[in-house]
PDBML (XML) file of the C-alpha atoms, coordinates in Angstrom:
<?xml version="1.0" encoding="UTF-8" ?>
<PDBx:datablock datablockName="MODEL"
   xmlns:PDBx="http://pdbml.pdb.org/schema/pdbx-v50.xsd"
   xmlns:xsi="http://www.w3.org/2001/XMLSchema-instance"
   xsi:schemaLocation="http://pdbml.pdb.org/schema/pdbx-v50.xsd pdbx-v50.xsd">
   <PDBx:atom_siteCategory>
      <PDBx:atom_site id="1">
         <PDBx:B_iso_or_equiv>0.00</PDBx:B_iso_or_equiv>
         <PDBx:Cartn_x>10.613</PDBx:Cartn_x>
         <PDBx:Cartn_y>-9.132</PDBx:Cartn_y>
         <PDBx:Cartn_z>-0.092</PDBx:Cartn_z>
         <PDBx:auth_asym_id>A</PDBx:auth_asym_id>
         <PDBx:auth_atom_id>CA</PDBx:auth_atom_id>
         <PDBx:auth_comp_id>UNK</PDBx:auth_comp_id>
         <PDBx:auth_seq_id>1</PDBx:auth_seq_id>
         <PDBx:group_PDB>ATOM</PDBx:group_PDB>
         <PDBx:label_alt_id xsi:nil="true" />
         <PDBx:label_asym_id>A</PDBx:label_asym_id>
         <PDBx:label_atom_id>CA</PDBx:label_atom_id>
         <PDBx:label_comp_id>UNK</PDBx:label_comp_id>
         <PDBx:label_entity_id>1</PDBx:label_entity_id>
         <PDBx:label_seq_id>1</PDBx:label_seq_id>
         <PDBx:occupancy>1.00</PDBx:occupancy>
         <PDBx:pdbx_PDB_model_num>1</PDBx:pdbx_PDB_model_num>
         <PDBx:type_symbol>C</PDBx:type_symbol>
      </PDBx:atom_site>
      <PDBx:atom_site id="2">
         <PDBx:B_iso_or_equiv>0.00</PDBx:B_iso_or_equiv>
         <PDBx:Cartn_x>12.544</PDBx:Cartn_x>
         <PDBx:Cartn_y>-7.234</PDBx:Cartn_y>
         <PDBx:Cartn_z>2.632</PDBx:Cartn_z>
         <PDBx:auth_asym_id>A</PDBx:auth_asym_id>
         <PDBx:auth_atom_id>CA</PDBx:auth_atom_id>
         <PDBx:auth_comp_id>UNK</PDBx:auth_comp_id>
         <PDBx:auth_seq_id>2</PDBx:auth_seq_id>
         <PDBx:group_PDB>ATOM</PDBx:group_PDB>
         <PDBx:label_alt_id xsi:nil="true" />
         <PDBx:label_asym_id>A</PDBx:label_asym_id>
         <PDBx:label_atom_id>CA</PDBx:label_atom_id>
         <PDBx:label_comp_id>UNK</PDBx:label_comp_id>
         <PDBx:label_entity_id>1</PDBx:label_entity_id>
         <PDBx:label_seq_id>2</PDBx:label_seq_id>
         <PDBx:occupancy>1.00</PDBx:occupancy>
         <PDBx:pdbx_PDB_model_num>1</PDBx:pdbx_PDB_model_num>
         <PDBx:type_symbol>C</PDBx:type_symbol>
      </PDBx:atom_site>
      <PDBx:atom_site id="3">
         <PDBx:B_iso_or_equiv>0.00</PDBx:B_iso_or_equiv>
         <PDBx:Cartn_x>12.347</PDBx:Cartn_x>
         <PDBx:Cartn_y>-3.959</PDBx:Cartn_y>
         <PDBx:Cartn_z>1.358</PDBx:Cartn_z>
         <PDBx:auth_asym_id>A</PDBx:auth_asym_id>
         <PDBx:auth_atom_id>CA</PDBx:auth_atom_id>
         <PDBx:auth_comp_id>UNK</PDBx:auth_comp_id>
         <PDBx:auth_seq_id>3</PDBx:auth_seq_id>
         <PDBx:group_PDB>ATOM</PDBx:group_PDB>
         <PDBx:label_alt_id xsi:nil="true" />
         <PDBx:label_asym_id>A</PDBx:label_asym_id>
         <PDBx:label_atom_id>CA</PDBx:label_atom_id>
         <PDBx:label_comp_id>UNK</PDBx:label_comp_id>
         <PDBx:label_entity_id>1</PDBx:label_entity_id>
         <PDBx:label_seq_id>3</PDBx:label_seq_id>
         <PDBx:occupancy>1.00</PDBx:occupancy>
         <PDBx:pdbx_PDB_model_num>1</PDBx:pdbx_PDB_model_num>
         <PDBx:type_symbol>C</PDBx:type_symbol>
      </PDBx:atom_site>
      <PDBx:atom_site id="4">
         <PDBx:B_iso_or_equiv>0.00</PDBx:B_iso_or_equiv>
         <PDBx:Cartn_x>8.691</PDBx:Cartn_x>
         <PDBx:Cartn_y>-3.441</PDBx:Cartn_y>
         <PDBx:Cartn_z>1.618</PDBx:Cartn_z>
         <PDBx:auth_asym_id>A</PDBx:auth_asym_id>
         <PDBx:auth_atom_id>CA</PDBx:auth_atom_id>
         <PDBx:auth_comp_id>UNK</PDBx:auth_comp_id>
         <PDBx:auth_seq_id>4</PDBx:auth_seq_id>
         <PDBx:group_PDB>ATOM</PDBx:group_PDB>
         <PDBx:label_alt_id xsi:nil="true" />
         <PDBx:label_asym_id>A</PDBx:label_asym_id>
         <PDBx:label_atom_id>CA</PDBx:label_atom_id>
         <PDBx:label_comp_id>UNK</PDBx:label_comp_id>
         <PDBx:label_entity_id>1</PDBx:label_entity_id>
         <PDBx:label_seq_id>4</PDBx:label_seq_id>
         <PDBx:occupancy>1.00</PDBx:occupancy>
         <PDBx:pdbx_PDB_model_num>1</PDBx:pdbx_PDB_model_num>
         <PDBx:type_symbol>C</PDBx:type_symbol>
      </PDBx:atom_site>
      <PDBx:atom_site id="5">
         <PDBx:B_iso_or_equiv>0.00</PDBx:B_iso_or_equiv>
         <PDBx:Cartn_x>6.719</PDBx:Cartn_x>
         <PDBx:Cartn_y>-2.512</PDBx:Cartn_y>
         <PDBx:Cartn_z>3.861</PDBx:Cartn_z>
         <PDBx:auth_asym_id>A</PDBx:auth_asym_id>
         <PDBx:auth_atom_id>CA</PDBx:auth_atom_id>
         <PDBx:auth_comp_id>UNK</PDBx:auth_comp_id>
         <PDBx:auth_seq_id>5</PDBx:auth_seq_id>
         <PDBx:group_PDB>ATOM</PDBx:group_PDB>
         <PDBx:label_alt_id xsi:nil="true" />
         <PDBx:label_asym_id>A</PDBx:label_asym_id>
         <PDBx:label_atom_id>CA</PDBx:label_atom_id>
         <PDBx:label_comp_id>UNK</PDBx:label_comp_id>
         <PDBx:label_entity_id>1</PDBx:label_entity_id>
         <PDBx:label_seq_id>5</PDBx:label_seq_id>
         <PDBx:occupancy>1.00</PDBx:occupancy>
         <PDBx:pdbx_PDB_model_num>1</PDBx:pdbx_PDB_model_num>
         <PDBx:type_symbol>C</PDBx:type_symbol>
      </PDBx:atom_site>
      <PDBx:atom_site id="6">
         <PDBx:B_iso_or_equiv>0.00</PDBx:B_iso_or_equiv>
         <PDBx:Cartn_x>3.413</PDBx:Cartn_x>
         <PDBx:Cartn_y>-3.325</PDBx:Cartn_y>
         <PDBx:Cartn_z>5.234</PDBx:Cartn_z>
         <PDBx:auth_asym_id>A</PDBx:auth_asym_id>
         <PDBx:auth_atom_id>CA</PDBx:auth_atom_id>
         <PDBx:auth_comp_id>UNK</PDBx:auth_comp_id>
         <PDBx:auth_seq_id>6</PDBx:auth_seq_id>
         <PDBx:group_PDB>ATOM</PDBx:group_PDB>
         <PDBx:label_alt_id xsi:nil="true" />
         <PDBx:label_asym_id>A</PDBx:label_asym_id>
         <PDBx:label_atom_id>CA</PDBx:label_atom_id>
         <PDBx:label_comp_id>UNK</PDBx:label_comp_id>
         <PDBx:label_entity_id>1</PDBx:label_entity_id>
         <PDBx:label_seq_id>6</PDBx:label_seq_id>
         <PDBx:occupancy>1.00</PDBx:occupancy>
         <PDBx:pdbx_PDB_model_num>1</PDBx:pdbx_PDB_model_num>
         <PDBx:type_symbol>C</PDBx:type_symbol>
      </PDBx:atom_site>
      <PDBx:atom_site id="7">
         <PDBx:B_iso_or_equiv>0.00</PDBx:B_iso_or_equiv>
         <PDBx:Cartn_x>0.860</PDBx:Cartn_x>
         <PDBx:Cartn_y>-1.452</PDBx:Cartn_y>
         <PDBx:Cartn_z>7.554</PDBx:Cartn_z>
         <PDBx:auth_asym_id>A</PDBx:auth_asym_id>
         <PDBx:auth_atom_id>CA</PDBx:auth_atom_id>
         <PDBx:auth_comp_id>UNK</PDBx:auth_comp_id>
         <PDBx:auth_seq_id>7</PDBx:auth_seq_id>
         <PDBx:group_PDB>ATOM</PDBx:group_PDB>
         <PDBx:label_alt_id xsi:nil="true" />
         <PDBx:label_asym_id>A</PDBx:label_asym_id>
         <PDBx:label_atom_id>CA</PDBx:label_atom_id>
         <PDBx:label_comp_id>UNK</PDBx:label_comp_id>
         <PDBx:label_entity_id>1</PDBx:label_entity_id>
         <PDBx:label_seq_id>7</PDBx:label_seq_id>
         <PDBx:occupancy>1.00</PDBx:occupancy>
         <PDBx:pdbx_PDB_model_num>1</PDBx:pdbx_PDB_model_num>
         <PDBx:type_symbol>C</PDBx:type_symbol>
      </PDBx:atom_site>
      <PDBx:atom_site id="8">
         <PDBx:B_iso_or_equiv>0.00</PDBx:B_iso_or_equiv>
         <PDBx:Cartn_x>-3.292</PDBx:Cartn_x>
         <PDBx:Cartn_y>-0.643</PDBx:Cartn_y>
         <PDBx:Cartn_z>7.235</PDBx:Cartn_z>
         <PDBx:auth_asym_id>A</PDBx:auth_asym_id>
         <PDBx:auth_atom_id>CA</PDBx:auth_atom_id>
         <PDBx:auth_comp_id>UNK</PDBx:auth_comp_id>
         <PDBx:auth_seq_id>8</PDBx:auth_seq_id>
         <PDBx:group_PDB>ATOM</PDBx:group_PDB>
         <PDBx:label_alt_id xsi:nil="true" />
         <PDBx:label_asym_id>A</PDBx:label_asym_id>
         <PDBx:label_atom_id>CA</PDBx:label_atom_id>
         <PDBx:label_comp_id>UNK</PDBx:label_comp_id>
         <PDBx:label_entity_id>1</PDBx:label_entity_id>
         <PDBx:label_seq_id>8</PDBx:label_seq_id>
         <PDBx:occupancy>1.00</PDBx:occupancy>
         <PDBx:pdbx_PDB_model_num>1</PDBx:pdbx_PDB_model_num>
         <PDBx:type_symbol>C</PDBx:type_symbol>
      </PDBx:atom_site>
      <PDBx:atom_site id="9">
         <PDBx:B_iso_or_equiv>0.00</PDBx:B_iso_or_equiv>
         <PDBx:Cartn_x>-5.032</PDBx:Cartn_x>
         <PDBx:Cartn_y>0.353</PDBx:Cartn_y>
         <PDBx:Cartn_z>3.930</PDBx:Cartn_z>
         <PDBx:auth_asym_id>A</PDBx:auth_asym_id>
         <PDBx:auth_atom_id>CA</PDBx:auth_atom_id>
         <PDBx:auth_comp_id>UNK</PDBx:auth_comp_id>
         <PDBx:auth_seq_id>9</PDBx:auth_seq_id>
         <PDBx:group_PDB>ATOM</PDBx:group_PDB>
         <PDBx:label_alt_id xsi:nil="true" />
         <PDBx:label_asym_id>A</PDBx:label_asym_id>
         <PDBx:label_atom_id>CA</PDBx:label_atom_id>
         <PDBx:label_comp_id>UNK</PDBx:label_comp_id>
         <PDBx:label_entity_id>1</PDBx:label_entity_id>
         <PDBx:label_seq_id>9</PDBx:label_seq_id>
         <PDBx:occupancy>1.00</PDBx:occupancy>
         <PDBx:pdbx_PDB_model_num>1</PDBx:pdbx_PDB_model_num>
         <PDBx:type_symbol>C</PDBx:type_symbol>
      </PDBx:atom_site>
      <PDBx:atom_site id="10">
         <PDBx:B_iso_or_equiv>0.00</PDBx:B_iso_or_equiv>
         <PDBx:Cartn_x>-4.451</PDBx:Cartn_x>
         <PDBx:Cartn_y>4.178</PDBx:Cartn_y>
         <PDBx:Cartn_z>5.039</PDBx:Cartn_z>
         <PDBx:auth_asym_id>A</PDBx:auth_asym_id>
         <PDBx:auth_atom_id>CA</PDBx:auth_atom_id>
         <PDBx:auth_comp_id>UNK</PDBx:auth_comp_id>
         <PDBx:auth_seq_id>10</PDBx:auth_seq_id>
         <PDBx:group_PDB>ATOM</PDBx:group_PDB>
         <PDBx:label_alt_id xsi:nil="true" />
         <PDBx:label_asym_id>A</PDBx:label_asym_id>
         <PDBx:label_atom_id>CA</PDBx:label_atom_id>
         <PDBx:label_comp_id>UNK</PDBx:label_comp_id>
         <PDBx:label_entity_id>1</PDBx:label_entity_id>
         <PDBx:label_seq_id>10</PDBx:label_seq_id>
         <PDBx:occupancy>1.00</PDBx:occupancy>
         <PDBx:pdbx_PDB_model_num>1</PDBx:pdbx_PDB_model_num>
         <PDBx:type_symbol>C</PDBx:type_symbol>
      </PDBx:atom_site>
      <PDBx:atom_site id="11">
         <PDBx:B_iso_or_equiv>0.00</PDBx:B_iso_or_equiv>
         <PDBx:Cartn_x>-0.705</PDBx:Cartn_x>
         <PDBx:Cartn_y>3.601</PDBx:Cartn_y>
         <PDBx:Cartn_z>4.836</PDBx:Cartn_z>
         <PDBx:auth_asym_id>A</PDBx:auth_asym_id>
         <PDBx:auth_atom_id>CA</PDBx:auth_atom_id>
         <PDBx:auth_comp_id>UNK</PDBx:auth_comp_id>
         <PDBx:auth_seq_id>11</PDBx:auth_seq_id>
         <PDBx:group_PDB>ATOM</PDBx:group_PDB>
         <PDBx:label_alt_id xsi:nil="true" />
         <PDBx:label_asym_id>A</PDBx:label_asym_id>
         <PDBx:label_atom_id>CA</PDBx:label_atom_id>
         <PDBx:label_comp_id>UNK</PDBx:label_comp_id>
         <PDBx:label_entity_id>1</PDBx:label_entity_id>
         <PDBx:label_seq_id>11</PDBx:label_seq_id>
         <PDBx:occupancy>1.00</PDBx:occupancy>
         <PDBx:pdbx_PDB_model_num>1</PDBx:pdbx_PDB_model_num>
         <PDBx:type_symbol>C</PDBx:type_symbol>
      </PDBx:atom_site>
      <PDBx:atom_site id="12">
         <PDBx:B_iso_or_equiv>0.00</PDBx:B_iso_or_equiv>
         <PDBx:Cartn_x>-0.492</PDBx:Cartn_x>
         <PDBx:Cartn_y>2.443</PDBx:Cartn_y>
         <PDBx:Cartn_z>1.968</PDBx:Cartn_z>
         <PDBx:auth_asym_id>A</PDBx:auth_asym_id>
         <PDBx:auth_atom_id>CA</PDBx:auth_atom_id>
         <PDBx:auth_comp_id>UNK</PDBx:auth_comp_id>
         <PDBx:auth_seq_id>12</PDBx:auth_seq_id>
         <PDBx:group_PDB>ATOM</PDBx:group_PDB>
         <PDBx:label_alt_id xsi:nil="true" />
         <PDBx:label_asym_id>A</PDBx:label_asym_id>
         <PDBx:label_atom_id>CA</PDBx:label_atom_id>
         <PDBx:label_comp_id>UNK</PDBx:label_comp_id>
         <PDBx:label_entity_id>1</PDBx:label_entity_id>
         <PDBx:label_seq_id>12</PDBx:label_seq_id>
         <PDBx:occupancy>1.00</PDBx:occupancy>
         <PDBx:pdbx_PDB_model_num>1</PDBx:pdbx_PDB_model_num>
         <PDBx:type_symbol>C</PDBx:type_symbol>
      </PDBx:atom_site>
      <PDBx:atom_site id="13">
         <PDBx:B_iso_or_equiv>0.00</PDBx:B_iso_or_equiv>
         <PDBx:Cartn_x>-2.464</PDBx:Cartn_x>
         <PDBx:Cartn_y>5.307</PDBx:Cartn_y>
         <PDBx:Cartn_z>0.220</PDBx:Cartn_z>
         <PDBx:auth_asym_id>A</PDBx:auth_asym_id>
         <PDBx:auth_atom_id>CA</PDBx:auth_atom_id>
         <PDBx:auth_comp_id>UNK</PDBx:auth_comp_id>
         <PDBx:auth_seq_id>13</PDBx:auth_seq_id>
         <PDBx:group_PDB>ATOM</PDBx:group_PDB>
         <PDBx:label_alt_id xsi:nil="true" />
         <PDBx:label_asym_id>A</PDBx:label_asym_id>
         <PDBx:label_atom_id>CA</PDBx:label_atom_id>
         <PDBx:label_comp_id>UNK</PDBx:label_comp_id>
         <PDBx:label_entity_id>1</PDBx:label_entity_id>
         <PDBx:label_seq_id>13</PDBx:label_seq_id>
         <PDBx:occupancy>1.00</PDBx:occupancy>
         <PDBx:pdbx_PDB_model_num>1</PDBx:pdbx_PDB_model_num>
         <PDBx:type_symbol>C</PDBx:type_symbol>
      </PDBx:atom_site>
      <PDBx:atom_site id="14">
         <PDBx:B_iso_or_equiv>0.00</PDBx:B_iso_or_equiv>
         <PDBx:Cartn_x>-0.729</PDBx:Cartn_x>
         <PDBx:Cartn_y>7.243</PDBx:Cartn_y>
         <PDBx:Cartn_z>2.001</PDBx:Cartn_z>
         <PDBx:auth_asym_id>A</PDBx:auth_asym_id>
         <PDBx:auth_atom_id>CA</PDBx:auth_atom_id>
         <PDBx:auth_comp_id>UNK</PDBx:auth_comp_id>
         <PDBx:auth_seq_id>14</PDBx:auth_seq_id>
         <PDBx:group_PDB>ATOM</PDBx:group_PDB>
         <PDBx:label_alt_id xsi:nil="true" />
         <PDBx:label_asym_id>A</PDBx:label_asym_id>
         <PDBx:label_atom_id>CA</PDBx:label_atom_id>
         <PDBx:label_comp_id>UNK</PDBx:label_comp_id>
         <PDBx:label_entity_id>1</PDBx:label_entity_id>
         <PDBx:label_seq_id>14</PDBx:label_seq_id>
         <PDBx:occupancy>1.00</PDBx:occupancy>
         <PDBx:pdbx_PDB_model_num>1</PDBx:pdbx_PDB_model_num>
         <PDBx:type_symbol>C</PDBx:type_symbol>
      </PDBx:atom_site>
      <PDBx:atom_site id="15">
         <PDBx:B_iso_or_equiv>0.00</PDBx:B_iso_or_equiv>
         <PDBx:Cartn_x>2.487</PDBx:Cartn_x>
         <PDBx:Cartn_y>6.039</PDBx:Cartn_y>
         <PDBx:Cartn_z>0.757</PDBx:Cartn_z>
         <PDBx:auth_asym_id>A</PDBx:auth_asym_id>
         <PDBx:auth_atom_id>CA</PDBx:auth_atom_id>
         <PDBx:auth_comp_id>UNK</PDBx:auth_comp_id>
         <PDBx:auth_seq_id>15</PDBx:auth_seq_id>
         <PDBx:group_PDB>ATOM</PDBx:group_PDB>
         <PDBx:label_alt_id xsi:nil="true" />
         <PDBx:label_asym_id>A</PDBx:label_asym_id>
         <PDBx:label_atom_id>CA</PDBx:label_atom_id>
         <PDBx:label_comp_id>UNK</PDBx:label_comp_id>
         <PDBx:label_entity_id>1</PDBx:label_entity_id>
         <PDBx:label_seq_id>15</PDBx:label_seq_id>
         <PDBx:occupancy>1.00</PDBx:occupancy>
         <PDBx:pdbx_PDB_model_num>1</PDBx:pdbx_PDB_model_num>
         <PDBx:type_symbol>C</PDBx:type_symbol>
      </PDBx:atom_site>
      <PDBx:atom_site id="16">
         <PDBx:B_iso_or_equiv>0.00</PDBx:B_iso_or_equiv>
         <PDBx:Cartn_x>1.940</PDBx:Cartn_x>
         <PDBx:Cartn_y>5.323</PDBx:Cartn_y>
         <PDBx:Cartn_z>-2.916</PDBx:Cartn_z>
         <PDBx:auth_asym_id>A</PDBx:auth_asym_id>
         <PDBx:auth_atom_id>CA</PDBx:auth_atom_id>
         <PDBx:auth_comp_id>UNK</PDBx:auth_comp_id>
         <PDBx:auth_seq_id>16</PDBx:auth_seq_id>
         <PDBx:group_PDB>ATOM</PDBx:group_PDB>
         <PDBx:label_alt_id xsi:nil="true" />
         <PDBx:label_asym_id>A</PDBx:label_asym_id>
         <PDBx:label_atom_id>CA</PDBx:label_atom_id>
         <PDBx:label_comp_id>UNK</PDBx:label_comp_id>
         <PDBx:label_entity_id>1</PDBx:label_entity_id>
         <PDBx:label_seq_id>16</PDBx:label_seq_id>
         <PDBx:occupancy>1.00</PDBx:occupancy>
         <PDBx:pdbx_PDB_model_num>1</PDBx:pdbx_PDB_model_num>
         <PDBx:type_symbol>C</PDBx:type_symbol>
      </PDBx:atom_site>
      <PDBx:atom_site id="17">
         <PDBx:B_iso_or_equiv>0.00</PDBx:B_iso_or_equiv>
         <PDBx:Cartn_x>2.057</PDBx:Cartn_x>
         <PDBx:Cartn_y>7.058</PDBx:Cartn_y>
         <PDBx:Cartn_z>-6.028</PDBx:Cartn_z>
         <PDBx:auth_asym_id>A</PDBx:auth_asym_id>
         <PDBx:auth_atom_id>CA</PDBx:auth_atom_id>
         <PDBx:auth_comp_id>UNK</PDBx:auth_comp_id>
         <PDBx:auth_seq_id>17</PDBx:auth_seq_id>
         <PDBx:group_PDB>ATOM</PDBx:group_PDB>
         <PDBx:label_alt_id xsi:nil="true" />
         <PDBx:label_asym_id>A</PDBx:label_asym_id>
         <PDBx:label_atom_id>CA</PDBx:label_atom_id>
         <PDBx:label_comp_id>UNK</PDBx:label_comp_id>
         <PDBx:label_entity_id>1</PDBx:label_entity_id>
         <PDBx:label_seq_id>17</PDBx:label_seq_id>
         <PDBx:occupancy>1.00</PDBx:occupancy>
         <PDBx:pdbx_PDB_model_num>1</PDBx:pdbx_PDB_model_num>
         <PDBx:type_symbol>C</PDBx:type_symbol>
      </PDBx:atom_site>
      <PDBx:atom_site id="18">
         <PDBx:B_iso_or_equiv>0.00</PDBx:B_iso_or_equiv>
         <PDBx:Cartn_x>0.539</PDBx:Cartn_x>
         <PDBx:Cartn_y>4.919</PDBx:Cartn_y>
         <PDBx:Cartn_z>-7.803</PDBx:Cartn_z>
         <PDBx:auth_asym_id>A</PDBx:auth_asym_id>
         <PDBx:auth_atom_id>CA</PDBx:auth_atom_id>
         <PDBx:auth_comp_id>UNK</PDBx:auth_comp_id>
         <PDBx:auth_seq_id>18</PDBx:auth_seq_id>
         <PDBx:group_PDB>ATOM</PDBx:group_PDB>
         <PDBx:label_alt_id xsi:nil="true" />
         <PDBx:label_asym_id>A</PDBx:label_asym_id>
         <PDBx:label_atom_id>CA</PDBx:label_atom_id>
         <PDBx:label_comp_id>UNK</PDBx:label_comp_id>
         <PDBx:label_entity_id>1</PDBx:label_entity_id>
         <PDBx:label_seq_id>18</PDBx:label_seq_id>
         <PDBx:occupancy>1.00</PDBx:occupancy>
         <PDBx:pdbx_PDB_model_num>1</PDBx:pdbx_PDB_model_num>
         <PDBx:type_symbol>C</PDBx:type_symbol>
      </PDBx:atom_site>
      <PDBx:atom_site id="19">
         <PDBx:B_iso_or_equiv>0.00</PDBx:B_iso_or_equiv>
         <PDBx:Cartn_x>-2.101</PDBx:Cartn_x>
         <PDBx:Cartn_y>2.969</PDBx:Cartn_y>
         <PDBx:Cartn_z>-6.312</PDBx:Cartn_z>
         <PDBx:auth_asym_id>A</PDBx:auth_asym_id>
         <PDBx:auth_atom_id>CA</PDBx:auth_atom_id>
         <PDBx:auth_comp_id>UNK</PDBx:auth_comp_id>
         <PDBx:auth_seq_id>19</PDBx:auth_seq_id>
         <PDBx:group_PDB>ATOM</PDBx:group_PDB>
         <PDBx:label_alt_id xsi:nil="true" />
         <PDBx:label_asym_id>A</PDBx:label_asym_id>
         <PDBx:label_atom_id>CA</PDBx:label_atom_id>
         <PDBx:label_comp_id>UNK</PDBx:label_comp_id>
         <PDBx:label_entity_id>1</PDBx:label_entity_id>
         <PDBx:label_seq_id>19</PDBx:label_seq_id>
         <PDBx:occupancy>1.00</PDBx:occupancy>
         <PDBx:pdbx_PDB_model_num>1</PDBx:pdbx_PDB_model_num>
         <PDBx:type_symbol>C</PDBx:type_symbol>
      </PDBx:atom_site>
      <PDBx:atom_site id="20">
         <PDBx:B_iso_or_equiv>0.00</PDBx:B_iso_or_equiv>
         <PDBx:Cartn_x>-3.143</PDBx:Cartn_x>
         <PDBx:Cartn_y>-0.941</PDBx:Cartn_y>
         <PDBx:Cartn_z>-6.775</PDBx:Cartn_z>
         <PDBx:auth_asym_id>A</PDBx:auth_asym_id>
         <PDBx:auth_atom_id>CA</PDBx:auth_atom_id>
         <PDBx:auth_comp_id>UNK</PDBx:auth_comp_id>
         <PDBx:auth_seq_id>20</PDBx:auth_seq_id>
         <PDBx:group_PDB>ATOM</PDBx:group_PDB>
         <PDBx:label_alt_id xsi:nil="true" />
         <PDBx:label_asym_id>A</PDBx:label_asym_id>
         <PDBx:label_atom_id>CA</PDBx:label_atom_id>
         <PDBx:label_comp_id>UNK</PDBx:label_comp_id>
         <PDBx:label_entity_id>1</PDBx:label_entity_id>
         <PDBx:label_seq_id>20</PDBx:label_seq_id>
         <PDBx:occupancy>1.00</PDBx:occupancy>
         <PDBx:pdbx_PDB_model_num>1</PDBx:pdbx_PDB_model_num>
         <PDBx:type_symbol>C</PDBx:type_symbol>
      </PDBx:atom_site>
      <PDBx:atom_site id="21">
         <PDBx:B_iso_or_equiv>0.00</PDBx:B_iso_or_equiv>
         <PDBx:Cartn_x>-6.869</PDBx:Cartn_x>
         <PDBx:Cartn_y>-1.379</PDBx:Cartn_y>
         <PDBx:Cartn_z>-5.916</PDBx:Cartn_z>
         <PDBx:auth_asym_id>A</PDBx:auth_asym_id>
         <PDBx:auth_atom_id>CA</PDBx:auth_atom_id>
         <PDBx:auth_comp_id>UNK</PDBx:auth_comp_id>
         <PDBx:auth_seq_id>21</PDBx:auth_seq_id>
         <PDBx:group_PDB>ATOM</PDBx:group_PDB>
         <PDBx:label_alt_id xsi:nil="true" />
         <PDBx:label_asym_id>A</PDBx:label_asym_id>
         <PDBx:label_atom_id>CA</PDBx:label_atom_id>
         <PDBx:label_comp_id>UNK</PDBx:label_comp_id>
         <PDBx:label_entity_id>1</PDBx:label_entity_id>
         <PDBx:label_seq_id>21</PDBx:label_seq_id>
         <PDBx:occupancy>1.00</PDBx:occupancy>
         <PDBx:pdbx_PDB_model_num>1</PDBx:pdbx_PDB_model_num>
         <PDBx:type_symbol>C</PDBx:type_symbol>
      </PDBx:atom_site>
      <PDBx:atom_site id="22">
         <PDBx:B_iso_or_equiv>0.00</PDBx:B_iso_or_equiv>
         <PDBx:Cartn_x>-7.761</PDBx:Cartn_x>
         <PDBx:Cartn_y>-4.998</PDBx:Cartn_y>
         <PDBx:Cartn_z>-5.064</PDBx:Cartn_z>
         <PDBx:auth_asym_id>A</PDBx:auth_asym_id>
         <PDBx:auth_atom_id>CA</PDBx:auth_atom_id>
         <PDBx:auth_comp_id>UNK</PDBx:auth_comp_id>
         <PDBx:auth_seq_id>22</PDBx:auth_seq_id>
         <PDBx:group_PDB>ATOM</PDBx:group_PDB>
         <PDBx:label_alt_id xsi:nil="true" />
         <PDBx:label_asym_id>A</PDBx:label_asym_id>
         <PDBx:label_atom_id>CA</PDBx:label_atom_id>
         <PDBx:label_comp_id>UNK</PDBx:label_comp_id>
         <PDBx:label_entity_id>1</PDBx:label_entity_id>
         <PDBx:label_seq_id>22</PDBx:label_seq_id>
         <PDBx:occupancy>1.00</PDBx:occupancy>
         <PDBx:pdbx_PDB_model_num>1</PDBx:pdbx_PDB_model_num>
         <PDBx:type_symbol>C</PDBx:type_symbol>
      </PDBx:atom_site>
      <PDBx:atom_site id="23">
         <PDBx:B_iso_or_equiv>0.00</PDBx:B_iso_or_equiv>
         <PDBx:Cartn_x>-11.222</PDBx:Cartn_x>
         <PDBx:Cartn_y>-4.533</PDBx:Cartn_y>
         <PDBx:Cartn_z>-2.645</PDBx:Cartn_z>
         <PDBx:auth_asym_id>A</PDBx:auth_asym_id>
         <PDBx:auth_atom_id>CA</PDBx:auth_atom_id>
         <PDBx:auth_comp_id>UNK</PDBx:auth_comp_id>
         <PDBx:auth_seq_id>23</PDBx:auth_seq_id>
         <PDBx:group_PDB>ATOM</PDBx:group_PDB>
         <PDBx:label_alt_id xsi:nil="true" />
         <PDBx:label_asym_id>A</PDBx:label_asym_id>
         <PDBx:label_atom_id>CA</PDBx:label_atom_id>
         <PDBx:label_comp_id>UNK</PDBx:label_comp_id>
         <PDBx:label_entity_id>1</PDBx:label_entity_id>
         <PDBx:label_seq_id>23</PDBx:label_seq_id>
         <PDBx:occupancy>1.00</PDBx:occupancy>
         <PDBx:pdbx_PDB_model_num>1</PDBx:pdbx_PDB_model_num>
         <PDBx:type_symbol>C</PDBx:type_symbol>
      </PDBx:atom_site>
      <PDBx:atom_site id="24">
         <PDBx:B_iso_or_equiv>0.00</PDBx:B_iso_or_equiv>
         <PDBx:Cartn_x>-13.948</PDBx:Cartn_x>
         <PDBx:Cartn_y>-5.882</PDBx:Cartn_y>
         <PDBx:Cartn_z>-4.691</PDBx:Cartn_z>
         <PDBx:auth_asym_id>A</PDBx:auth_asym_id>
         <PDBx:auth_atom_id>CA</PDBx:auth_atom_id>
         <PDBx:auth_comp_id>UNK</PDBx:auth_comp_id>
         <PDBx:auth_seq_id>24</PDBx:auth_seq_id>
         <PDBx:group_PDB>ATOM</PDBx:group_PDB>
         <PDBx:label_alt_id xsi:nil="true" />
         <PDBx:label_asym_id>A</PDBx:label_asym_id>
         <PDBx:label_atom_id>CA</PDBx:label_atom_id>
         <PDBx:label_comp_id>UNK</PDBx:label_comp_id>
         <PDBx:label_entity_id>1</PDBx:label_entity_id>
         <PDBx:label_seq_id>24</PDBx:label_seq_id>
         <PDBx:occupancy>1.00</PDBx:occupancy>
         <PDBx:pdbx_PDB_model_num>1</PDBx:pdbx_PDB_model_num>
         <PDBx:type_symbol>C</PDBx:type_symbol>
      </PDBx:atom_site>
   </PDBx:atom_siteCategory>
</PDBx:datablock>
């Protein structure tokens, strides 16, 4: 999907509202 983006775990956090927590 070209519109998203991708970076480290802190990114991501960093960039969400809502987050989806896959670590298990």
């Amino acid at each position: 999907n070209n519109s998203s983006k991708f970076g480290t775990n802190q990114q991501a956090a960093e960039f969400g509202d809502i987050i989806y927590y896959s670590p298990r």
